[in-house]
Structures are given as C-alpha cells and as structure tokens.
C-alpha atoms as a PDB file:
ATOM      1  CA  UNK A   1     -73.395-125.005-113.362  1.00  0.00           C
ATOM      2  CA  UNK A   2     -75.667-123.794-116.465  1.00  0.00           C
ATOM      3  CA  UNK A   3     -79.125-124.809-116.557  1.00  0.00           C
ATOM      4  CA  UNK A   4     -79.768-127.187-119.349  1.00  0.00           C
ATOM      5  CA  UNK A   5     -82.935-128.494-121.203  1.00  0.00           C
ATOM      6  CA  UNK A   6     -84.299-131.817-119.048  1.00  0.00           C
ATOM      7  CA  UNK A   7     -87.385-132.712-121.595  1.00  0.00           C
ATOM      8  CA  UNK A   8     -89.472-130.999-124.064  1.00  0.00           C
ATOM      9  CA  UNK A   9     -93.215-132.949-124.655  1.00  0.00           C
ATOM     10  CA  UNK A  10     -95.964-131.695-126.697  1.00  0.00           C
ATOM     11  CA  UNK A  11     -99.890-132.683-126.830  1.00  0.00           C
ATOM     12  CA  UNK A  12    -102.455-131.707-129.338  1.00  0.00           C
ATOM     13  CA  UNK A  13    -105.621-130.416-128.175  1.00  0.00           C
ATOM     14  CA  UNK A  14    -108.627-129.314-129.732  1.00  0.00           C
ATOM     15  CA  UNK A  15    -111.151-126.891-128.682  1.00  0.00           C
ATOM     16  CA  UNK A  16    -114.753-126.353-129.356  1.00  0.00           C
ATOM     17  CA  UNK A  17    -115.298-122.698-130.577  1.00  0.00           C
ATOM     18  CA  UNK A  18    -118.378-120.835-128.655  1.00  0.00           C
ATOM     19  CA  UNK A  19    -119.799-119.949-132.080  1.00  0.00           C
ATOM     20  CA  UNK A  20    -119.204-120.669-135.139  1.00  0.00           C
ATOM     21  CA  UNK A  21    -117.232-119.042-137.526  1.00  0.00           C
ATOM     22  CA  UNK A  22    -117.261-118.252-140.980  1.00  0.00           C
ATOM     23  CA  UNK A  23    -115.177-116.942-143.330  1.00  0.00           C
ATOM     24  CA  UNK A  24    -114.803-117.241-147.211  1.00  0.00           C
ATOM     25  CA  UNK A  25    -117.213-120.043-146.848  1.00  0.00           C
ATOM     26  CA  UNK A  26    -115.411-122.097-144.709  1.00  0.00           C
ATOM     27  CA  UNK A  27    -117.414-123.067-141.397  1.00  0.00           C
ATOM     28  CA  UNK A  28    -114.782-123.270-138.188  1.00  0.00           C
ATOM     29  CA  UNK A  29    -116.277-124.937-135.047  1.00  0.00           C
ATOM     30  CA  UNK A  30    -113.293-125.980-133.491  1.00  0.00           C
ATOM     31  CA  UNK A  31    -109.805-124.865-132.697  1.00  0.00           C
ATOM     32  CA  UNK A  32    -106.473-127.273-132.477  1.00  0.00           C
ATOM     33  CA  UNK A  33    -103.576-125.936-130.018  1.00  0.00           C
ATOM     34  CA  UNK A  34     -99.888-127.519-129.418  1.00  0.00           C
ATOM     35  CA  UNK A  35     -99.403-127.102-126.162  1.00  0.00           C
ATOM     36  CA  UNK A  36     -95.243-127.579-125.214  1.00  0.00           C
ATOM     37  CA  UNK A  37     -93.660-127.869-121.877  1.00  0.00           C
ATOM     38  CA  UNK A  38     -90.142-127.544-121.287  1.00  0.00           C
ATOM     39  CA  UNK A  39     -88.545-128.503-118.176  1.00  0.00           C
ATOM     40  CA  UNK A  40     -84.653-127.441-117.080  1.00  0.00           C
ATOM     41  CA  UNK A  41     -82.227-129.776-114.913  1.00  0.00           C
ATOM     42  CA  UNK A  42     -83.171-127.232-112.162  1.00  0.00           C
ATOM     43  CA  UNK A  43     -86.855-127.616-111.982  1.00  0.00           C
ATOM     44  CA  UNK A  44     -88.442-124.474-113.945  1.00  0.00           C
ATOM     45  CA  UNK A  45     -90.804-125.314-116.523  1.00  0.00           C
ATOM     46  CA  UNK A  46     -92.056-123.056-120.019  1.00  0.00           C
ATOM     47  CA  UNK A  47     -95.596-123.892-121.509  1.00  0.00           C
ATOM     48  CA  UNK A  48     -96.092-122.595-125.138  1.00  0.00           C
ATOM     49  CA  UNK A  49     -99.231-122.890-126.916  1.00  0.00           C
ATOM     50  CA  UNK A  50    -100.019-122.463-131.012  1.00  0.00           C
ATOM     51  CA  UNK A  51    -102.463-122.983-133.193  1.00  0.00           C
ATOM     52  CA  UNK A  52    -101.778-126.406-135.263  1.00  0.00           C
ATOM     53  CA  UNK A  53    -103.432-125.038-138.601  1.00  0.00           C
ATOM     54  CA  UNK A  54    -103.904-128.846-138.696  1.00  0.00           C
ATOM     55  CA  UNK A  55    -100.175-130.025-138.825  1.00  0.00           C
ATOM     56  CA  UNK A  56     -99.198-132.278-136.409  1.00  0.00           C
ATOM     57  CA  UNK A  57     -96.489-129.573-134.817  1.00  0.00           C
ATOM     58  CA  UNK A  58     -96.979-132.163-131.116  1.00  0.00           C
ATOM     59  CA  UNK A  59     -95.664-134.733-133.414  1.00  0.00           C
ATOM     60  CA  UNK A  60     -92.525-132.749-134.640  1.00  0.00           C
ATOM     61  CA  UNK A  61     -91.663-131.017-131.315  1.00  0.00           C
ATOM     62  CA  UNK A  62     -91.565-135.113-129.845  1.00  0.00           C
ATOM     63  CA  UNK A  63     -89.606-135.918-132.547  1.00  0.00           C
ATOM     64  CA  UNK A  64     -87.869-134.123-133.876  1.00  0.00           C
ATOM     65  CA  UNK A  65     -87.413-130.545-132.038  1.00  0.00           C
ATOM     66  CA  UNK A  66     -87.423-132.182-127.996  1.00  0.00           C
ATOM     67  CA  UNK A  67     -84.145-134.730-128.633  1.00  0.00           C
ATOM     68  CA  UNK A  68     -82.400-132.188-130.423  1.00  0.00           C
ATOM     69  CA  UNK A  69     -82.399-129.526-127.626  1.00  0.00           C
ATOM     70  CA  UNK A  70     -82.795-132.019-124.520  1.00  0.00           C
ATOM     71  CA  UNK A  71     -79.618-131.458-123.040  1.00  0.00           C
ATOM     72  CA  UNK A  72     -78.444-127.855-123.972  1.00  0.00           C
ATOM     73  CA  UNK A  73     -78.448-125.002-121.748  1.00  0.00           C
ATOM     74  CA  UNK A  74     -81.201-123.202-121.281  1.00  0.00           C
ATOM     75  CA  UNK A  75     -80.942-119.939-122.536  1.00  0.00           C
ATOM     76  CA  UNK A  76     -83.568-116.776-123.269  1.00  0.00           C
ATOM     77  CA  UNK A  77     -81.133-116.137-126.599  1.00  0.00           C
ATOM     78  CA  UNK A  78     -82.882-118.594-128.910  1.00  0.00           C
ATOM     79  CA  UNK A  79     -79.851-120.403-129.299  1.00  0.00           C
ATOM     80  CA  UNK A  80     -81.524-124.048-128.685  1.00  0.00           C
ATOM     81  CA  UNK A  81     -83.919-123.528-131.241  1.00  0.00           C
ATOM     82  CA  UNK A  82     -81.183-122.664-133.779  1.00  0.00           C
ATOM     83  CA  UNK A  83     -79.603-125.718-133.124  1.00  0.00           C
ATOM     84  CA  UNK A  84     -82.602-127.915-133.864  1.00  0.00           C
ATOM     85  CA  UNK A  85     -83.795-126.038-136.938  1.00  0.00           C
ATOM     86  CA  UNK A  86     -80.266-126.595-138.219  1.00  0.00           C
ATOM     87  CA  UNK A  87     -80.010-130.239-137.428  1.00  0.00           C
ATOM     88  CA  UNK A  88     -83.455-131.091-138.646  1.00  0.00           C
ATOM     89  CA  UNK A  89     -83.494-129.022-141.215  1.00  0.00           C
ATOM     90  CA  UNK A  90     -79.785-131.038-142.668  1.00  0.00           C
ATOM     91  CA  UNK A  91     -81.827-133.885-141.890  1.00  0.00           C
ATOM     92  CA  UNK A  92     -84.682-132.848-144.167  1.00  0.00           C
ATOM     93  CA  UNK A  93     -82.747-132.294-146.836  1.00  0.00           C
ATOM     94  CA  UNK A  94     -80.240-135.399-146.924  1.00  0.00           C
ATOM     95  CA  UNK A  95     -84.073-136.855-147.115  1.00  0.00           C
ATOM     96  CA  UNK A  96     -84.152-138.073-143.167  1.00  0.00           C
ATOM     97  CA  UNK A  97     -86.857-138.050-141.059  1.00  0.00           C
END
C-alpha cells in the first residue's frame, strides 16, 4: 500500500538575531521562520523551515496547502505540491479563499 500524506501543520517562529544587521538603512534584529512538519500514514515525518519575509506562509500551509495534500501519496516527485498550487491557485482566481 502507498504511503500517503497523514497531516501537514505549520508554526511561525521568530528569532532574535545575535547582532544586528543593517542594510540600506534598514535595522534587522530579528528573524521569522515557518517551520512545517509532514507526517505519512506510516509514521515518517519531514520538517521544512523558511524565512517568512513577514507573510504569514504558517497560515497558508494550515489552510490552504495541508488539506489539499493530506491524503495523497507521499512521493519525493513533487507531485503533491503540484496538486495544491493548482487547486489553490483556481481558487485564487475564481476569487476564493
């Protein structure tokens, strides 16, 4: 039986920087990650982790991305994640949410 995609959550966390950065005059203290687990039917689990660039990515991969793909076999071929950026991205444009 194919392994298939069990749950996909994501959290937001932010970081204080060790120093402080600056570039083009803007002053960056902090950093904000996504941090996503996926768990199969069969137990193995994938953690990803990006930088937010202050857009609520958590908040799209819990609703939008993770019910899309929760169910579909879980595969290294990207195939999941062509199916979600297709449905949500119909969705988008028929003006859904």
């Amino acid at each position: 039986m194919a392994e298939c995609i069990a749950r996909v959550r994501a959290t937001t966390v932010e970081l204080p920087l060790p120093f402080t950065l600056e570039i083009a005059g803007f002053r960056i203290d902090r950093r904000q990650y996504a941090v996503v687990e996926l768990d199969t039917d069969h137990g193995h689990r994938g953690v990803a982790l990006s930088l937010t660039r202050g857009l609520p990515l958590a908040d799209a991969v819990n609703d939008g991305v993770g019910p899309v793909v929760a169910g579909l076999e879980a595969r290294a071929d990207g195939e999941a994640w062509q199916q979600a950026h297709a449905t949500i991205g119909r969705s988008s444009a028929a003006g859904g949410s």
